[in-house]
C-alpha atoms as a PDB file:
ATOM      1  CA  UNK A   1     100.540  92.118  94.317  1.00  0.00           C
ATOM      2  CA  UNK A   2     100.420  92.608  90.180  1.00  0.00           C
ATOM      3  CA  UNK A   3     103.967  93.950  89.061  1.00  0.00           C
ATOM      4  CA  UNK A   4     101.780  96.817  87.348  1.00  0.00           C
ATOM      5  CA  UNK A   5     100.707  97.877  91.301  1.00  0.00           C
ATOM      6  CA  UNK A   6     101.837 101.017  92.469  1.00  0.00           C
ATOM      7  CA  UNK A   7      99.480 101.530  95.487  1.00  0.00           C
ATOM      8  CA  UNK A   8      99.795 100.669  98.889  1.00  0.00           C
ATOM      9  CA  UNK A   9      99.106  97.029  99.221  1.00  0.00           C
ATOM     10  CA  UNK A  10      95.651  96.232 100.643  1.00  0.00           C
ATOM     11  CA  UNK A  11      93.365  95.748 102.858  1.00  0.00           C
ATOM     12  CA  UNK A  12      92.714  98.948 103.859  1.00  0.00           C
ATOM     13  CA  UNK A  13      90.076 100.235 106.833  1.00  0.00           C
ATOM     14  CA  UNK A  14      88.307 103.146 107.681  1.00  0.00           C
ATOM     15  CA  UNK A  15      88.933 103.621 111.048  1.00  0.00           C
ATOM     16  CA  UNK A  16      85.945 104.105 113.552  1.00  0.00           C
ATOM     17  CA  UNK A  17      85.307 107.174 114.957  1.00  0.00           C
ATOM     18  CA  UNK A  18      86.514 110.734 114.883  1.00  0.00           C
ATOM     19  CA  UNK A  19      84.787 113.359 113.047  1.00  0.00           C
ATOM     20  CA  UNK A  20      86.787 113.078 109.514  1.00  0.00           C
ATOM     21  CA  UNK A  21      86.870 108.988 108.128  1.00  0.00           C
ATOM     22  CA  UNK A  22      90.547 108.313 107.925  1.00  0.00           C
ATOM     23  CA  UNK A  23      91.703 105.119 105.449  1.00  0.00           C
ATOM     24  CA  UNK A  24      94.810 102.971 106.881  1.00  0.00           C
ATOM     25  CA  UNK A  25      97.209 100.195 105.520  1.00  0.00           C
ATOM     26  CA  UNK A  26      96.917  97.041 107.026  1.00  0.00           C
ATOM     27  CA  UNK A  27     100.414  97.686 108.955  1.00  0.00           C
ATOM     28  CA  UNK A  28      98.829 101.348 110.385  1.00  0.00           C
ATOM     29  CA  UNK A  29      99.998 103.359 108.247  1.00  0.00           C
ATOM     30  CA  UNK A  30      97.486 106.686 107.444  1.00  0.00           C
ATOM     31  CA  UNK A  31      96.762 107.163 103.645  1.00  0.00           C
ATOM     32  CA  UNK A  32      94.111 109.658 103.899  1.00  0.00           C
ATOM     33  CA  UNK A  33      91.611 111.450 105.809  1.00  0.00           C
ATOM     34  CA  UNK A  34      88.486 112.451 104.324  1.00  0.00           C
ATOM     35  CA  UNK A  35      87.317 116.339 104.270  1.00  0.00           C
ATOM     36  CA  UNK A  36      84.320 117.568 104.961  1.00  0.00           C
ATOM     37  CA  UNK A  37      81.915 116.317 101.811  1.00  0.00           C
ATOM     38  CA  UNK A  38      78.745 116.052 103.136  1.00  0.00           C
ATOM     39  CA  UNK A  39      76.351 113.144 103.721  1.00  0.00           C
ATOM     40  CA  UNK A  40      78.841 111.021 100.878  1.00  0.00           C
ATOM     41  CA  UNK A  41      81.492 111.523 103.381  1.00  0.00           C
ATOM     42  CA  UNK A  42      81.434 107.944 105.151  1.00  0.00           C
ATOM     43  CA  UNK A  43      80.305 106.215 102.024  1.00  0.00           C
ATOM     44  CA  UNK A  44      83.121 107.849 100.034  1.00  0.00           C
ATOM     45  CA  UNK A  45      85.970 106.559 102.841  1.00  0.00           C
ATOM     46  CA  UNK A  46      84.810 103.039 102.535  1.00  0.00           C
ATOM     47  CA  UNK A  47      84.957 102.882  98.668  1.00  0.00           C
ATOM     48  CA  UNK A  48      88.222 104.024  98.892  1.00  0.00           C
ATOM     49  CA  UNK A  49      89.570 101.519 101.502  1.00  0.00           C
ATOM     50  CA  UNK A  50      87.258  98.776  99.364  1.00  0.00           C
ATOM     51  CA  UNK A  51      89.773  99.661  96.129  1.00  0.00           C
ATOM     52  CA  UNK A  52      92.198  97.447  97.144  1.00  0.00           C
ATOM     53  CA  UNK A  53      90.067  93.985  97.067  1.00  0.00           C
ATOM     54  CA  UNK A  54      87.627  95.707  94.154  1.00  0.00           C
ATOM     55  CA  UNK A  55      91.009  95.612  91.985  1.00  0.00           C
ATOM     56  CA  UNK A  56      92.047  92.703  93.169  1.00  0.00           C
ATOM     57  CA  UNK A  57      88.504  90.639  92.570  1.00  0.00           C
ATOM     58  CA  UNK A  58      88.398  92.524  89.059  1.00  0.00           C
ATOM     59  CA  UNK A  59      91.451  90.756  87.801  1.00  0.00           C
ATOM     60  CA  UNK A  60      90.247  87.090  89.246  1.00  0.00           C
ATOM     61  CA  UNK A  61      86.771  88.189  86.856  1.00  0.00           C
ATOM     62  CA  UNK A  62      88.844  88.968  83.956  1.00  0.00           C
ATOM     63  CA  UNK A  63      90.527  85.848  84.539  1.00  0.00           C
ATOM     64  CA  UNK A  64      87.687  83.643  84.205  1.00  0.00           C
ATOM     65  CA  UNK A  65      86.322  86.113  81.463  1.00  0.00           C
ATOM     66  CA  UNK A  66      89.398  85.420  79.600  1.00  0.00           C
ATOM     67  CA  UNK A  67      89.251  81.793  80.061  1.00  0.00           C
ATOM     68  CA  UNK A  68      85.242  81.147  79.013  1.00  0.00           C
ATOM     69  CA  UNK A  69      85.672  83.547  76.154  1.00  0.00           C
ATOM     70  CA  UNK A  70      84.958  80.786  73.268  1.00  0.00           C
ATOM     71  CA  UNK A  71      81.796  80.524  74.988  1.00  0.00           C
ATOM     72  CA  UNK A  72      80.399  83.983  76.419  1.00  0.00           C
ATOM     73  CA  UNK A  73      78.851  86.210  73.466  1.00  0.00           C
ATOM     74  CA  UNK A  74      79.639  89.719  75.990  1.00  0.00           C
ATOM     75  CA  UNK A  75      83.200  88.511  77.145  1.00  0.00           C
ATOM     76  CA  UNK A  76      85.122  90.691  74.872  1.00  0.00           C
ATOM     77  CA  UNK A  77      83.353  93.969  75.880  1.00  0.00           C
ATOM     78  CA  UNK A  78      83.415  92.564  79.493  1.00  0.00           C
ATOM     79  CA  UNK A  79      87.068  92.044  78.982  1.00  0.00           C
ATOM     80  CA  UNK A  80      87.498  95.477  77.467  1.00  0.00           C
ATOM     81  CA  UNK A  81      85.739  97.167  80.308  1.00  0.00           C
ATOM     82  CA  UNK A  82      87.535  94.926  83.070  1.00  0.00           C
ATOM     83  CA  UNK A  83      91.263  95.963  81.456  1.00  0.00           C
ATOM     84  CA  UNK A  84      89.956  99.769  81.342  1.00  0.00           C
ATOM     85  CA  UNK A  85      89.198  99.745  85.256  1.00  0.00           C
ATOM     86  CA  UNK A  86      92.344  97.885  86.552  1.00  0.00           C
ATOM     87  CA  UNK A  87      94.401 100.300  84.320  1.00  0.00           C
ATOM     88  CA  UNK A  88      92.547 103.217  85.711  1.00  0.00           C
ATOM     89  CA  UNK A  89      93.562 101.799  89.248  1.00  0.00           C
ATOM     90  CA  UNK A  90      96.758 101.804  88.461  1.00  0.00           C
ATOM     91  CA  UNK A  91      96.659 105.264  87.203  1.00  0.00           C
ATOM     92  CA  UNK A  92      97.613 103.950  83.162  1.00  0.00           C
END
């Protein structure tokens, strides 16, 4: 995990069943249960359990962003946009 992590440490899962979505840790611990939202309510539950692995995959990107910058006319605003989200994750 990045030093700049603060979250549980992933994967998390949306468990199956039940009338409320609830998101656990890997080890079984609960982080959250969804309310009642409406139609979103599955669909919300697994982006948050997918947050995790979406921050984790959006630093390998801005890796190889990084790396082929000398050669990729958008990579700086990609780069940009990549650093915004991963410090939004981690709540910067």
């Amino acid at each position: 995990m990045n030093a700049n992590t603060k979250h549980t440490p992933g994967p998390w899962a949306v468990s199956d069943g039940g009338v409320f979505p609830a998101i656990w840790d890997a080890d079984g611990r609960h982080l959250a249960t969804m309310s009642d939202c409406g139609d979103e309510m599955e669909a919300n539950a697994q982006m948050m359990a997918a947050a995790p692995d979406l921050l984790a995959a959006l630093r390998v990107a801005l890796d190889h962003m990084q790396a082929s910058i000398e050669t990729c006319r958008r990579a700086p605003h990609d780069i940009a946009a990549a650093r915004a989200a991963i410090a939004k994750a981690e709540g910067r």
